[in-house]
Protein backbone atom coordinates (compact mmCIF):
# COMPACT_ATOMS: atom_id res chain seq x y z
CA UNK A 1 1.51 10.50 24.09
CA UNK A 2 0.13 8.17 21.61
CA UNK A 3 2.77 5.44 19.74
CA UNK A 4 1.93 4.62 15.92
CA UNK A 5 5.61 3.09 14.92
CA UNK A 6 4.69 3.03 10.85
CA UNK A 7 5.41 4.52 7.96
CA UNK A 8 3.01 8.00 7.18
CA UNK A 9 3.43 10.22 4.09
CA UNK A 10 6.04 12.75 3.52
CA UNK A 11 3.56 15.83 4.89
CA UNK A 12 2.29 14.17 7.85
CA UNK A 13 4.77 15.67 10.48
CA UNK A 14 4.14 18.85 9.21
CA UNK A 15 0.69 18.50 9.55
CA UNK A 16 0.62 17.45 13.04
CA UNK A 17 2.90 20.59 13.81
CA UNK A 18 0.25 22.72 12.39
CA UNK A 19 -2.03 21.30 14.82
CA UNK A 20 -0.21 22.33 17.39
CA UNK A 21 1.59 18.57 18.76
CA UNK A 22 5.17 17.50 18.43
CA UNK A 23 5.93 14.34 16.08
CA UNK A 24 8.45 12.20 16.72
CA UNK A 25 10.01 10.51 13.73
CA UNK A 26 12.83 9.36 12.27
CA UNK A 27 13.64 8.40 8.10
CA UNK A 28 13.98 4.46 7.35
CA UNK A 29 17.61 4.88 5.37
CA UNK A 30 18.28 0.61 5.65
CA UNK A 31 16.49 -0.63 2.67
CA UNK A 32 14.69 -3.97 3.88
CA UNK A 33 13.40 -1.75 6.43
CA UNK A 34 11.62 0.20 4.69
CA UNK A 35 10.30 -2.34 2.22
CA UNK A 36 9.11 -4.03 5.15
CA UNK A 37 7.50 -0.96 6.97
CA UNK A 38 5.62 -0.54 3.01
CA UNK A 39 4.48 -3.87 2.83
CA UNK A 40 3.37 -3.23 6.60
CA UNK A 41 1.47 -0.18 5.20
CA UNK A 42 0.08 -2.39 2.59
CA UNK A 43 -1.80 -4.52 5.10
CA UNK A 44 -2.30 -1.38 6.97
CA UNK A 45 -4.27 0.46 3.97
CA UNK A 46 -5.90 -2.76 2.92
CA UNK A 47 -7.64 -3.59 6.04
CA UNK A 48 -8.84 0.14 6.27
CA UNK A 49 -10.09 -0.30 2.32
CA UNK A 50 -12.02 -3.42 3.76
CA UNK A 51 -13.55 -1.25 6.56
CA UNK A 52 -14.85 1.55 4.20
CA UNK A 53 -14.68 0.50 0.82
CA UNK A 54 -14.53 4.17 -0.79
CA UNK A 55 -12.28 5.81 -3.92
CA UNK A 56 -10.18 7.66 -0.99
CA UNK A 57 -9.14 4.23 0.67
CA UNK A 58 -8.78 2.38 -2.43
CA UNK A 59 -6.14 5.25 -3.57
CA UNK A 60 -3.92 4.98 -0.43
CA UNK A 61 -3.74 1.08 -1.29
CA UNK A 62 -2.36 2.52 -5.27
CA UNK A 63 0.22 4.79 -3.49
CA UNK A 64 1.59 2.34 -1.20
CA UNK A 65 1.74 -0.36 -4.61
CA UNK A 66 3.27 2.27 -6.46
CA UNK A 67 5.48 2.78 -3.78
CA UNK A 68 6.35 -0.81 -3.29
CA UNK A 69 7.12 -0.77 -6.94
CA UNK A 70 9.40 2.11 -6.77
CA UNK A 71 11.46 0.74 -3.76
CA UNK A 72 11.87 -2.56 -6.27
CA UNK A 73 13.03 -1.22 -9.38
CA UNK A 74 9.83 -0.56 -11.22
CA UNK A 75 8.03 2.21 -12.98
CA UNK A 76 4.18 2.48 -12.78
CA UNK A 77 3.86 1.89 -16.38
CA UNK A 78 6.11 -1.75 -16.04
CA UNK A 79 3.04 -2.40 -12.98
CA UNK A 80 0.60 -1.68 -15.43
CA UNK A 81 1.98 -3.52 -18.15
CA UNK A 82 2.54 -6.69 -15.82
CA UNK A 83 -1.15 -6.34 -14.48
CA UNK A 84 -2.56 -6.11 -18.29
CA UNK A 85 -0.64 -9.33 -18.72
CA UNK A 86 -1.83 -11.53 -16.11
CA UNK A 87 -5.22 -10.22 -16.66
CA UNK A 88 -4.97 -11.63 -20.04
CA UNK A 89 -3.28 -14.99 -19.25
CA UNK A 90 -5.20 -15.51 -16.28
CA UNK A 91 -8.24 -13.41 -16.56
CA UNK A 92 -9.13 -10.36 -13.75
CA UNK A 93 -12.25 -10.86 -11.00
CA UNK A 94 -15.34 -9.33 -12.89
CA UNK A 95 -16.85 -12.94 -13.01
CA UNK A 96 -16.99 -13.05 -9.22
CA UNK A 97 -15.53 -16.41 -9.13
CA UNK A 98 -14.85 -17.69 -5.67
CA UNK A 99 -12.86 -21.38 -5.77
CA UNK A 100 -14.19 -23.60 -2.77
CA UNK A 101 -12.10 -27.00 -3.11
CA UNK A 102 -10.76 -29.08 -5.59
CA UNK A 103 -10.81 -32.79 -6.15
CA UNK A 104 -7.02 -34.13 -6.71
């Protein structure tokens, strides 16, 4: 028997079933739970994105955002909207600009 303990998406039980093995599971119902077990699934999905940088594992890292988002009140459009923002106040990463130190 092999132990994950972390949040999977909705079909995932079913698909182990189909393939023939017995999931064990249970549904996160207490609220900082489950924002914790998504922000665990963040890390989760961005370490795999840093292992194979690829359209598939940069679109688990959106779903678990978006879910994130969700959980904390917000639509996918306010996300957007926030991330259009920034960009413009702050700028995005196109330059490549990678801060070493700074003098104080």
């Amino acid at each position: 028997m092999k132990t994950y303990n972390k949040l999977v998406r909705d079909k995932i039980p079913n698909i182990i079933k189909a393939n023939g093995d017995i999931p064990y599971t249970r549904i996160l119902s207490d609220e900082k739970e489950y924002l914790i077990a998504l922000i665990d699934k963040l890390f989760e999905e961005a370490q795999e994105l840093k292992d194979n940088p690829s359209l598939e594992e940069l679109a688990d890292v959106l779903e678990v955002i978006y879910a994130i988002g969700k959980k904390l009140g917000f639509t996918t459009n306010q996300i957007e909207s926030a991330r259009k923002e920034k960009k413009s106040l702050r700028g995005g990463f196109s330059n490549r600009v990678f801060l070493e130190k700074v003098d104080e």
